[in-house]
Structures are given as C-alpha cells and as structure tokens.
C-alpha atoms as a PDB file:
ATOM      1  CA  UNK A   1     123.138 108.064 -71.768  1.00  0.00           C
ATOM      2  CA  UNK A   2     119.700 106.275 -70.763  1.00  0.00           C
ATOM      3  CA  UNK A   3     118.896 105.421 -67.207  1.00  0.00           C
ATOM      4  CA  UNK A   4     118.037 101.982 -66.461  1.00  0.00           C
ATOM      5  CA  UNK A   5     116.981 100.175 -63.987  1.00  0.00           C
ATOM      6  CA  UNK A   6     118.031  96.273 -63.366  1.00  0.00           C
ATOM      7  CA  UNK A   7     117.087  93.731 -60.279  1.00  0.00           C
ATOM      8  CA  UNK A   8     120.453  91.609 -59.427  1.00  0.00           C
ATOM      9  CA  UNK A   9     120.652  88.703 -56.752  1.00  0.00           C
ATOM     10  CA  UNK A  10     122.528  90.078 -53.731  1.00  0.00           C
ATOM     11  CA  UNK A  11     125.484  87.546 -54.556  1.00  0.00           C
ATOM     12  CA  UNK A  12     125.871  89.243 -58.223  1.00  0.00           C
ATOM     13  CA  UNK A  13     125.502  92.920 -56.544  1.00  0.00           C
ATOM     14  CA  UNK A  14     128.671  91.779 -53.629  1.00  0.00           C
ATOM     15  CA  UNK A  15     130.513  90.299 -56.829  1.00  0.00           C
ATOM     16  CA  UNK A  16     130.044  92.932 -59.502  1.00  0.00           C
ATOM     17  CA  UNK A  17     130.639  95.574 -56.840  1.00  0.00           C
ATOM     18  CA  UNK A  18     134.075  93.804 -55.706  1.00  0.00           C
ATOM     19  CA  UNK A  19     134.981  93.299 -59.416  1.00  0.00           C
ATOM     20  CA  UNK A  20     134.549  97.241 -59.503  1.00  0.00           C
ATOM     21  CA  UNK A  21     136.500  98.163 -57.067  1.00  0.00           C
ATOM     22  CA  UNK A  22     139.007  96.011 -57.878  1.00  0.00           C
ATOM     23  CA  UNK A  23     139.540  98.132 -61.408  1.00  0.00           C
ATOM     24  CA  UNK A  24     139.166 101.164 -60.013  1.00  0.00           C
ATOM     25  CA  UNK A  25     135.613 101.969 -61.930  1.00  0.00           C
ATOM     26  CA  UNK A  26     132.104 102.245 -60.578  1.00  0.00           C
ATOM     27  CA  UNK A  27     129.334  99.229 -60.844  1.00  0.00           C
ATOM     28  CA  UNK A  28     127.961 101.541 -63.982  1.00  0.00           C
ATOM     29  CA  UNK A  29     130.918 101.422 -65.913  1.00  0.00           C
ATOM     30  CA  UNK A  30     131.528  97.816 -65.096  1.00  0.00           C
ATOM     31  CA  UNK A  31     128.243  96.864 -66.467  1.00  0.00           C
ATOM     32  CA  UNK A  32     128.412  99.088 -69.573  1.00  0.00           C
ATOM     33  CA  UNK A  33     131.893  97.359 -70.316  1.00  0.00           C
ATOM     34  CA  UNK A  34     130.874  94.502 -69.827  1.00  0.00           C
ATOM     35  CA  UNK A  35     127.572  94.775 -72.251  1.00  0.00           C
ATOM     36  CA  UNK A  36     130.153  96.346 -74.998  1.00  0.00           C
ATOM     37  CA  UNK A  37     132.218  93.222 -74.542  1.00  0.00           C
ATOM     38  CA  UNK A  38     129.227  91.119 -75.612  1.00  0.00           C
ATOM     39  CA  UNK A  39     129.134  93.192 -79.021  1.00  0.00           C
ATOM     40  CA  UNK A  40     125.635  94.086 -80.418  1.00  0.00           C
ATOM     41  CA  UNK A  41     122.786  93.393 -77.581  1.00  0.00           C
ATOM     42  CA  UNK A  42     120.742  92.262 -80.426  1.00  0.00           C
ATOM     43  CA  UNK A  43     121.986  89.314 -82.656  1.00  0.00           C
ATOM     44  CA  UNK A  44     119.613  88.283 -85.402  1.00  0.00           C
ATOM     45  CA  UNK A  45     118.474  84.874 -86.200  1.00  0.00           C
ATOM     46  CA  UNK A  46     120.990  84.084 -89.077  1.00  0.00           C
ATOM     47  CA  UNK A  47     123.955  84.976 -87.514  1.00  0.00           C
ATOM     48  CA  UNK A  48     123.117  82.971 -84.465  1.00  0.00           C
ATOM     49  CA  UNK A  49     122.512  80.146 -86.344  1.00  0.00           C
ATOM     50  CA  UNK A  50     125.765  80.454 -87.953  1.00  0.00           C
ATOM     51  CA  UNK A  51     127.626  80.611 -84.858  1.00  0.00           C
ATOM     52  CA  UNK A  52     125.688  77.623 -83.302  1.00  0.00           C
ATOM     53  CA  UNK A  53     126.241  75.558 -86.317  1.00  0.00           C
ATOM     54  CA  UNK A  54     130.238  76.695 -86.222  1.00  0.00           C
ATOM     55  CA  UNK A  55     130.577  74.688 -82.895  1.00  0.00           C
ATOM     56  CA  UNK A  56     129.357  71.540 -84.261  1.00  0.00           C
ATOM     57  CA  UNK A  57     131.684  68.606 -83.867  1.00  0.00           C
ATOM     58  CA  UNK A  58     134.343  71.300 -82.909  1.00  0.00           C
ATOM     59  CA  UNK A  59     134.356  69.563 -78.941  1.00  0.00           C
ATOM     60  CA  UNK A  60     134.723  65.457 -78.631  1.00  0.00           C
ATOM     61  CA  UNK A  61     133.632  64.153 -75.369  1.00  0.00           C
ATOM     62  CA  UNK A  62     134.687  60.425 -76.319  1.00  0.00           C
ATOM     63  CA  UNK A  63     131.269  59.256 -75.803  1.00  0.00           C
ATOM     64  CA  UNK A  64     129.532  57.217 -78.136  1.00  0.00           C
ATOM     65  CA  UNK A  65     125.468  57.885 -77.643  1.00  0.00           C
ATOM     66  CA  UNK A  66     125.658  61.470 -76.453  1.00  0.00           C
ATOM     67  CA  UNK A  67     122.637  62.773 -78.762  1.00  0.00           C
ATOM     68  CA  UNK A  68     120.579  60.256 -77.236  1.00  0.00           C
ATOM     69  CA  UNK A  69     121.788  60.232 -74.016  1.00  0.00           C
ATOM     70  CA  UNK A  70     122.576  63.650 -73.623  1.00  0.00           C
ATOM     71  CA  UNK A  71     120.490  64.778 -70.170  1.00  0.00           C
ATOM     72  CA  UNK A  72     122.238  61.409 -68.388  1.00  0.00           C
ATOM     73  CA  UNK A  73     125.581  62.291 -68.666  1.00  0.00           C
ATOM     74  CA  UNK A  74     124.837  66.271 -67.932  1.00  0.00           C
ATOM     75  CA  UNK A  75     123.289  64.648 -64.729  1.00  0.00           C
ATOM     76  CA  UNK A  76     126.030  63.162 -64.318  1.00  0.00           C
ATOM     77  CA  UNK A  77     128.080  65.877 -65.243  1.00  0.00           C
ATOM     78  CA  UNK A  78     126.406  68.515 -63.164  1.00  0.00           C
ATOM     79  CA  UNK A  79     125.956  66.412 -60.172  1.00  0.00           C
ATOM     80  CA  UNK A  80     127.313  67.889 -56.786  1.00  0.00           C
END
C-alpha cells in the first residue's frame, strides 16, 4: 500500500469517522472502499463523454426554456 496524505473539512472528518464506526472498519478502509466503489480513479476523455451524452434527455423537468434559462431556475432551485 502507498501512504497518503489528504486535508478534509472537520465536518467530513466527524462524518466519515461516524460512518466508520458505524461498520465496524477504520477511516482508512472506509476511504479505500469508498475510492474502489468509484471504479478506475482515472476515466479518460471518451468514456466520459459517453456517459455524459447517455444522460441526455434521460430526466424531464417539464420546463420549456431550461437551456436558456438554466442558472434561473437552479437559483431557484438551490435557494435556501
């Protein structure tokens, strides 16, 4: 194995160490599961493009003018 080193926001270290616990592994292992969830670390350019172009028109929002109106309504959508 390689020793790293990694800065998290105290909120992520309470949350991640909680998590932990809660399974019954150490903040190490919970980390290196969850990076071999994510698959590769490194995805190239053509298969991200094929899985960005995979979600197109797969979600319907019922909105009319979303391309050009998109940063409105995730104001709106976003807004405390």
């Amino acid at each position: 194995m390689i020793r790293t080193q990694i800065q998290l926001t105290e909120q992520q270290a309470r949350e991640l160490k909680a998590l932990a616990a809660e399974q019954g592994i150490s903040l190490a292992e919970l980390i290196r599961r969850r990076v071999s969830e994510r698959g590769s670390v490194t995805v190239d350019a053509k298969v991200r493009k094929q899985r960005f172009l995979a979600l197109a028109g797969r979600y319907h929002s019922g909105l009319s003018d979303v391309s050009s109106e998109h940063d409105r309504h995730l104001a709106q959508a976003f807004r405390p």
